[in-house]
C-alpha atoms as a PDB file:
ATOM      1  CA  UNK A   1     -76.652 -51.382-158.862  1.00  0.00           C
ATOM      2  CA  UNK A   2     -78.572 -50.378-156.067  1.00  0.00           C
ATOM      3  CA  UNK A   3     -76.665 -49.392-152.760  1.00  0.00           C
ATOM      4  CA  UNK A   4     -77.465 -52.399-150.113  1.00  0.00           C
ATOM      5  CA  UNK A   5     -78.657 -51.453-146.731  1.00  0.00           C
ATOM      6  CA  UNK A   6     -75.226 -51.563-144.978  1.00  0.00           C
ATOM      7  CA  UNK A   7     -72.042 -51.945-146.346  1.00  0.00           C
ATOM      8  CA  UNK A   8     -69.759 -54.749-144.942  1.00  0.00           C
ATOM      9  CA  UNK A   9     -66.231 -53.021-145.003  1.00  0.00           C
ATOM     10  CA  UNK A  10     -64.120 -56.504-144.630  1.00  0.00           C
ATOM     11  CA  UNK A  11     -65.776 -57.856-147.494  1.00  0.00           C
ATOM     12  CA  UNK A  12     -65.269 -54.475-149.482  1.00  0.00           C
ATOM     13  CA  UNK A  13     -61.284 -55.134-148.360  1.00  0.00           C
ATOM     14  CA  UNK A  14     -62.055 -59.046-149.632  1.00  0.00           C
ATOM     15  CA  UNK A  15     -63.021 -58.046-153.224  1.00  0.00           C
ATOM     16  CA  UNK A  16     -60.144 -55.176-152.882  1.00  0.00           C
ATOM     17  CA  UNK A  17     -57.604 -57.938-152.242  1.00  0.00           C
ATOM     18  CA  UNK A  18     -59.197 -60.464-155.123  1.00  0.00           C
ATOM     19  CA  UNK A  19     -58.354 -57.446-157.170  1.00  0.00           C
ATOM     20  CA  UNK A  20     -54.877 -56.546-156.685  1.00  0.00           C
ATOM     21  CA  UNK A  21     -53.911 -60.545-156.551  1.00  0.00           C
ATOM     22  CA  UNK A  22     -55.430 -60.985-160.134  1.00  0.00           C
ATOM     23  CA  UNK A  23     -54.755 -57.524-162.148  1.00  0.00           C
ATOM     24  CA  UNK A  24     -52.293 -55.717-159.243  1.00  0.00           C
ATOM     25  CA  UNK A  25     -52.264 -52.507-157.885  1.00  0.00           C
ATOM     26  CA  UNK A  26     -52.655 -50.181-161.373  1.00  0.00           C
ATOM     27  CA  UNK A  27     -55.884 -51.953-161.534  1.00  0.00           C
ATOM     28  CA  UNK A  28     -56.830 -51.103-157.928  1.00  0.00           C
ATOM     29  CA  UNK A  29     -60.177 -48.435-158.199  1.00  0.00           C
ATOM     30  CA  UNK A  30     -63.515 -47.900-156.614  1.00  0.00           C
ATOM     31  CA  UNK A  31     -64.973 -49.172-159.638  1.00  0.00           C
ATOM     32  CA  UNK A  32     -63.027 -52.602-159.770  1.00  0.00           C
ATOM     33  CA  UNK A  33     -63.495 -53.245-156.198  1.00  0.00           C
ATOM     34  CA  UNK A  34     -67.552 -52.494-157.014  1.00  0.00           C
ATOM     35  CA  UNK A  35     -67.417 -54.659-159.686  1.00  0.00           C
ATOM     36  CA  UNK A  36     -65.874 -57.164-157.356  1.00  0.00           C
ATOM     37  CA  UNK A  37     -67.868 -56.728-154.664  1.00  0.00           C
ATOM     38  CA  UNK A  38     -71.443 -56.620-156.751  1.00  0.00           C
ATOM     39  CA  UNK A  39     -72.394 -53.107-155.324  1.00  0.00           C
ATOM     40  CA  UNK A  40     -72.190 -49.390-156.772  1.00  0.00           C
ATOM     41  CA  UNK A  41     -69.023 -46.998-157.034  1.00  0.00           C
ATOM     42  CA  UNK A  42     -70.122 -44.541-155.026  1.00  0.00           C
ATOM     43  CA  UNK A  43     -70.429 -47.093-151.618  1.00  0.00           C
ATOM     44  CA  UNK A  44     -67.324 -47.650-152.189  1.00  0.00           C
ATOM     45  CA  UNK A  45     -66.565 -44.268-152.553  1.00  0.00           C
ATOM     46  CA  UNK A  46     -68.429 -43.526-149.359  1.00  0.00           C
ATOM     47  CA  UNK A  47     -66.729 -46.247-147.332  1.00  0.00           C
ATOM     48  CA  UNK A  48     -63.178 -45.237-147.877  1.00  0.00           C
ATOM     49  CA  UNK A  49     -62.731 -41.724-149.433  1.00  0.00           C
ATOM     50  CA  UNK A  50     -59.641 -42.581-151.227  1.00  0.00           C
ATOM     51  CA  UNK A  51     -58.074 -45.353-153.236  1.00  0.00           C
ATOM     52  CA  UNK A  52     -54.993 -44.011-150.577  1.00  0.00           C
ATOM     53  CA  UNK A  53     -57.430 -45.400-147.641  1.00  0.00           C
ATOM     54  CA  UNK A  54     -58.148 -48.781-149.527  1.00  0.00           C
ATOM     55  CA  UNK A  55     -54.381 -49.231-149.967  1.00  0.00           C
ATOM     56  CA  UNK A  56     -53.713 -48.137-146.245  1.00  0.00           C
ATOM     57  CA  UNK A  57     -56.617 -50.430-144.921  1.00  0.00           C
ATOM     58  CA  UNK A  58     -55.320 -53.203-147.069  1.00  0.00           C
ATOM     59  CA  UNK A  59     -51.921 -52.324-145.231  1.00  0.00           C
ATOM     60  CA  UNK A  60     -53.329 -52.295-142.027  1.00  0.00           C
ATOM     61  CA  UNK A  61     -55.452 -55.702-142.498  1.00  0.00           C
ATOM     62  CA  UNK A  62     -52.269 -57.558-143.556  1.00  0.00           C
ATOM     63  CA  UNK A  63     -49.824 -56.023-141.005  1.00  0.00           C
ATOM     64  CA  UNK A  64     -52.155 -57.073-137.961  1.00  0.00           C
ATOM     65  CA  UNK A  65     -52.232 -60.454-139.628  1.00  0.00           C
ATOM     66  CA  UNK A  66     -48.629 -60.861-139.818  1.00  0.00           C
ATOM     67  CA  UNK A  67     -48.016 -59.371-136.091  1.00  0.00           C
ATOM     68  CA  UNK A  68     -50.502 -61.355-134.968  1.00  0.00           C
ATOM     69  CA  UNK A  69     -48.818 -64.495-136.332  1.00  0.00           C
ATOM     70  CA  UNK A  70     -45.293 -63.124-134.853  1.00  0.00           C
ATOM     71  CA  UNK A  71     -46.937 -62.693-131.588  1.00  0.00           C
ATOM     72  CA  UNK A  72     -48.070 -66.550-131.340  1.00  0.00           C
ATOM     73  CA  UNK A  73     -44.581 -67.237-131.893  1.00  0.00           C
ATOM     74  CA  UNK A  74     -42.952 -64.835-129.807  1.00  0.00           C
ATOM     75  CA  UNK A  75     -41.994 -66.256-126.439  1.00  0.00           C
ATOM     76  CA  UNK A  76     -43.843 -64.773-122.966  1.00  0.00           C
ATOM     77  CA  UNK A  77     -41.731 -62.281-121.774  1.00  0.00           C
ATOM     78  CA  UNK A  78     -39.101 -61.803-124.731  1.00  0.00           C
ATOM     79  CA  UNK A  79     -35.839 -60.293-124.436  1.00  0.00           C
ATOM     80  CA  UNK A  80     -34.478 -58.356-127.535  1.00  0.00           C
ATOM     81  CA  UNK A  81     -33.007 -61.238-128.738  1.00  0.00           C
ATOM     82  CA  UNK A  82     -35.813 -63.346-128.371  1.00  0.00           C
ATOM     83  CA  UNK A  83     -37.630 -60.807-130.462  1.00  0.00           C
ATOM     84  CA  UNK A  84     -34.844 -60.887-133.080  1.00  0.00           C
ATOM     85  CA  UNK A  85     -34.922 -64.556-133.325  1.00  0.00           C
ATOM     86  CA  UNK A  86     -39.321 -64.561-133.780  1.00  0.00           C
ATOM     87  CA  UNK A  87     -38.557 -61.865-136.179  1.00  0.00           C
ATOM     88  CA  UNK A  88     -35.904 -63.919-138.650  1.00  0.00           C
ATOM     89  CA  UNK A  89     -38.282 -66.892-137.980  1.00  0.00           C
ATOM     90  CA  UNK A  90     -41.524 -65.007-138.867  1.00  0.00           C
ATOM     91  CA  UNK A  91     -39.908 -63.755-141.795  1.00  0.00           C
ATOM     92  CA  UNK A  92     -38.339 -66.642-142.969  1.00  0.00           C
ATOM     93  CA  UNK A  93     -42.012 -68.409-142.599  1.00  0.00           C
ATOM     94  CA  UNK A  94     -43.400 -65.312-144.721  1.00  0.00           C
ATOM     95  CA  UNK A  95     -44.839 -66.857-147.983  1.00  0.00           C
ATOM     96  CA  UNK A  96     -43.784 -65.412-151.179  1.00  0.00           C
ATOM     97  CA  UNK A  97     -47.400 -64.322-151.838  1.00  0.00           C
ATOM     98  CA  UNK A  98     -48.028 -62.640-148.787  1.00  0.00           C
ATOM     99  CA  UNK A  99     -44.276 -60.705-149.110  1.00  0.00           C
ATOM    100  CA  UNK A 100     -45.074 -59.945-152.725  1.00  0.00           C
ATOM    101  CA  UNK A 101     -48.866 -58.507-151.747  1.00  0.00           C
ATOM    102  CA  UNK A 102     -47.080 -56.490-148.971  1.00  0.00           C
ATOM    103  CA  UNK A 103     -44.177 -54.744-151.371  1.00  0.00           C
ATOM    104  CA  UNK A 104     -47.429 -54.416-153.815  1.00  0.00           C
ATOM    105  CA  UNK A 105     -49.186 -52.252-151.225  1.00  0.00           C
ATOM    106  CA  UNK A 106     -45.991 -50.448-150.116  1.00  0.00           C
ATOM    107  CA  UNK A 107     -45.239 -49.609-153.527  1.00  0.00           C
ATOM    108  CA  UNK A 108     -48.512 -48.454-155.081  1.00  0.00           C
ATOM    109  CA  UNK A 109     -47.969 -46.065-151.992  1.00  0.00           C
ATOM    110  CA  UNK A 110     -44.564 -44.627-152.648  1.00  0.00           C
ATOM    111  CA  UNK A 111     -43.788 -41.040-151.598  1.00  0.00           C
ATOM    112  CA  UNK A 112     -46.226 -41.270-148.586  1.00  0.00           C
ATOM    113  CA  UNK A 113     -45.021 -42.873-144.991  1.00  0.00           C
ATOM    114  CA  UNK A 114     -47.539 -45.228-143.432  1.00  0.00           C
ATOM    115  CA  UNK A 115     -48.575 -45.126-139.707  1.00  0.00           C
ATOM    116  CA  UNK A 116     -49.220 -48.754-139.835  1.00  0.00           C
ATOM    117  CA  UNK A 117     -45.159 -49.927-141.051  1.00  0.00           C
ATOM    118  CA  UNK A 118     -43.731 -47.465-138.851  1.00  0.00           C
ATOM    119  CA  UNK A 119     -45.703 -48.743-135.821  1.00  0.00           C
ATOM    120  CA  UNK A 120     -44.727 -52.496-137.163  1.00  0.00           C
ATOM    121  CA  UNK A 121     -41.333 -51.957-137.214  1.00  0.00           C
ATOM    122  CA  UNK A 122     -41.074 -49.527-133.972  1.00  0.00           C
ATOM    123  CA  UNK A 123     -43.058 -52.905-132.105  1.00  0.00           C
ATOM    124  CA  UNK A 124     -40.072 -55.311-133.477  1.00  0.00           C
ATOM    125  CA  UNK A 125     -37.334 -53.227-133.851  1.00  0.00           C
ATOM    126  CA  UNK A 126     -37.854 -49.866-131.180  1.00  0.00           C
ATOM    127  CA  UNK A 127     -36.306 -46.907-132.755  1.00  0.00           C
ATOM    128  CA  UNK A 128     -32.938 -48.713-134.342  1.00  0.00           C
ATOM    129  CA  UNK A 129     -30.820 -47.203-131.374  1.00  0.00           C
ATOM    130  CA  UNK A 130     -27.652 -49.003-130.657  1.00  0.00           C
ATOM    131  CA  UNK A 131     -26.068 -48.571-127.409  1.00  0.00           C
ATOM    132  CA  UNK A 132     -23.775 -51.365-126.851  1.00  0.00           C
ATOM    133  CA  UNK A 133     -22.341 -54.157-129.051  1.00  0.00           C
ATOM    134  CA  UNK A 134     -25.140 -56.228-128.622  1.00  0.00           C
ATOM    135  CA  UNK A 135     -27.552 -54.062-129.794  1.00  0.00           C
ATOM    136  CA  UNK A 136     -25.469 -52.780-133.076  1.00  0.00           C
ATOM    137  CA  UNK A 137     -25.328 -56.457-134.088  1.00  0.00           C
ATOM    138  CA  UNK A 138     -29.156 -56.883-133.250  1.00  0.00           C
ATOM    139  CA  UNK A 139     -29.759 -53.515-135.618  1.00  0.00           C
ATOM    140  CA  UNK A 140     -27.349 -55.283-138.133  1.00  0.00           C
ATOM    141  CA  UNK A 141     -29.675 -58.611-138.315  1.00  0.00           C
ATOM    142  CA  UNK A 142     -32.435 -57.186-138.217  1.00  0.00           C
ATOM    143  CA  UNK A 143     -31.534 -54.699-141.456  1.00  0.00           C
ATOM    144  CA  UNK A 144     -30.455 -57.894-143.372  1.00  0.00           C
ATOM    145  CA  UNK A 145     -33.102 -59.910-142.427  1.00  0.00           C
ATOM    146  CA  UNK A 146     -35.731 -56.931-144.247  1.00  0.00           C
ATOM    147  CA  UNK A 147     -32.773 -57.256-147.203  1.00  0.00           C
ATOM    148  CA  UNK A 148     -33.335 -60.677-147.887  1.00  0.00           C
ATOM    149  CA  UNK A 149     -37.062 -60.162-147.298  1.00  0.00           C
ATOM    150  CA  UNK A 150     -37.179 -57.330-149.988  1.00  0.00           C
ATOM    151  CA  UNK A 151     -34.638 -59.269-152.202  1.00  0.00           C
ATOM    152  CA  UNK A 152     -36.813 -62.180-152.751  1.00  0.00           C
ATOM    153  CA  UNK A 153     -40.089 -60.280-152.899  1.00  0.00           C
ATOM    154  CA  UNK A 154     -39.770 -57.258-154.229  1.00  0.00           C
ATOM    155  CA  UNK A 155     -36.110 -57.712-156.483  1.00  0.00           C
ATOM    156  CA  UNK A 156     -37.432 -61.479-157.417  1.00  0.00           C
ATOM    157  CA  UNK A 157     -34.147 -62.279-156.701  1.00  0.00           C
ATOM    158  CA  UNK A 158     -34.932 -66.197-157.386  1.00  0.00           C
ATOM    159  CA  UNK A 159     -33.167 -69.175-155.766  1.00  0.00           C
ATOM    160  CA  UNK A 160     -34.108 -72.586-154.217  1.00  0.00           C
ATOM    161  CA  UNK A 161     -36.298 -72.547-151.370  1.00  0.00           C
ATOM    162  CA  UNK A 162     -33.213 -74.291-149.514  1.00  0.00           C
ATOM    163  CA  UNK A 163     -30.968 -71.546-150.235  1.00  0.00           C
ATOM    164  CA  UNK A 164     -33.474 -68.872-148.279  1.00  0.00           C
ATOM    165  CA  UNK A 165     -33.633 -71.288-144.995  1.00  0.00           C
ATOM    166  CA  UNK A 166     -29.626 -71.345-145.304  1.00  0.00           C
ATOM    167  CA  UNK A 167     -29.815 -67.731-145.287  1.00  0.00           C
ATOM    168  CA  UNK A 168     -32.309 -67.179-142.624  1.00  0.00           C
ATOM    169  CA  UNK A 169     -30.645 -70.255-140.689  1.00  0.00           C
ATOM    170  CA  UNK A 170     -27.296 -67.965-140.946  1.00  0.00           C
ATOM    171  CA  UNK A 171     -28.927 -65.043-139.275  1.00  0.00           C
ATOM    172  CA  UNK A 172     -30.336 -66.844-136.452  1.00  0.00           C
ATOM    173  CA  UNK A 173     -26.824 -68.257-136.245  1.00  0.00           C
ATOM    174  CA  UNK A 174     -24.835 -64.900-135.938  1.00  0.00           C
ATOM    175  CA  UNK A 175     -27.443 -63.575-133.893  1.00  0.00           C
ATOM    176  CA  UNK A 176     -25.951 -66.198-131.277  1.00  0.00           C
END
């Protein structure tokens, strides 16, 4: 194949993701994504490095999607309990396919941390300190609302669709 003039890296990312949503991350590689994509290996190669920087990329596309999205829904000048409440409702909005694509990514990196999800979770959550209460029960619903998140996407713990709003409904509930 010869190597195009430029190489477009979100459509690179495009043919990554049609690639890991048909044949999942094991079949994630330069030369699938190529294949995908209609171009050579090696500009692949030469626009990420890694098959660690495609998966982080991929990371980082989908996590500024999803804070995006909880940032339209986040109320002007949010308290922490505001922030809890977008954060169960943003995650109880989360389609299956986007959660399972996420824990796909997280997983295929195991063993390494990833700027990107500790920078998500430090914007919703700070650093997990608990001072008061308040803030230990806020810590508490935020930790089961990333249970049931993991439970249904990543365990396939499977139940009606009504079951998961009665859930999230719950933890809206208790978090007053």
């Amino acid at each position: 194949m010869a190597r195009p003039k430029t190489i477009d890296r979100e459509s690179l990312l495009d043919a990554a993701e049609n690639v890991l949503g048909r044949e999942g991350a094991a079949a994630l590689s330069f030369g699938a994504i190529a294949t995908e994509a209609g171009i050579s290996k090696a500009s692949v190669q030469s626009v990420f490095g890694s098959r660690e920087k495609v998966l982080d990329a991929l990371l980082d596309r989908w996590l500024n999607k999803e804070q995006e999205r909880y940032r339209t829904l986040l109320p002007a000048n949010a308290d922490a309990k505001a922030r809890l409440l977008t954060h169960i409702s943003a995650t109880q909005q989360e389609t299956s396919e986007a959660g399972i694509r996420t824990l796909t990514l997280l997983a295929a990196q195991a063993g390494t941390q990833s700027e990107s999800m500790v920078n998500w979770y430090k914007e919703r959550f700070g650093n997990l300190e608990a001072t008061d209460e308040a803030s230990r029960k806020r810590r508490i619903l935020y930790l089961a609302t990333e249970g049931a998140f993991m439970m249904r996407n990543m365990v396939g713990f499977e139940s009606e669709s009504a079951l998961w709003d009665e859930v999230f409904n719950d933890l809206k509930e208790f978090a007053g």
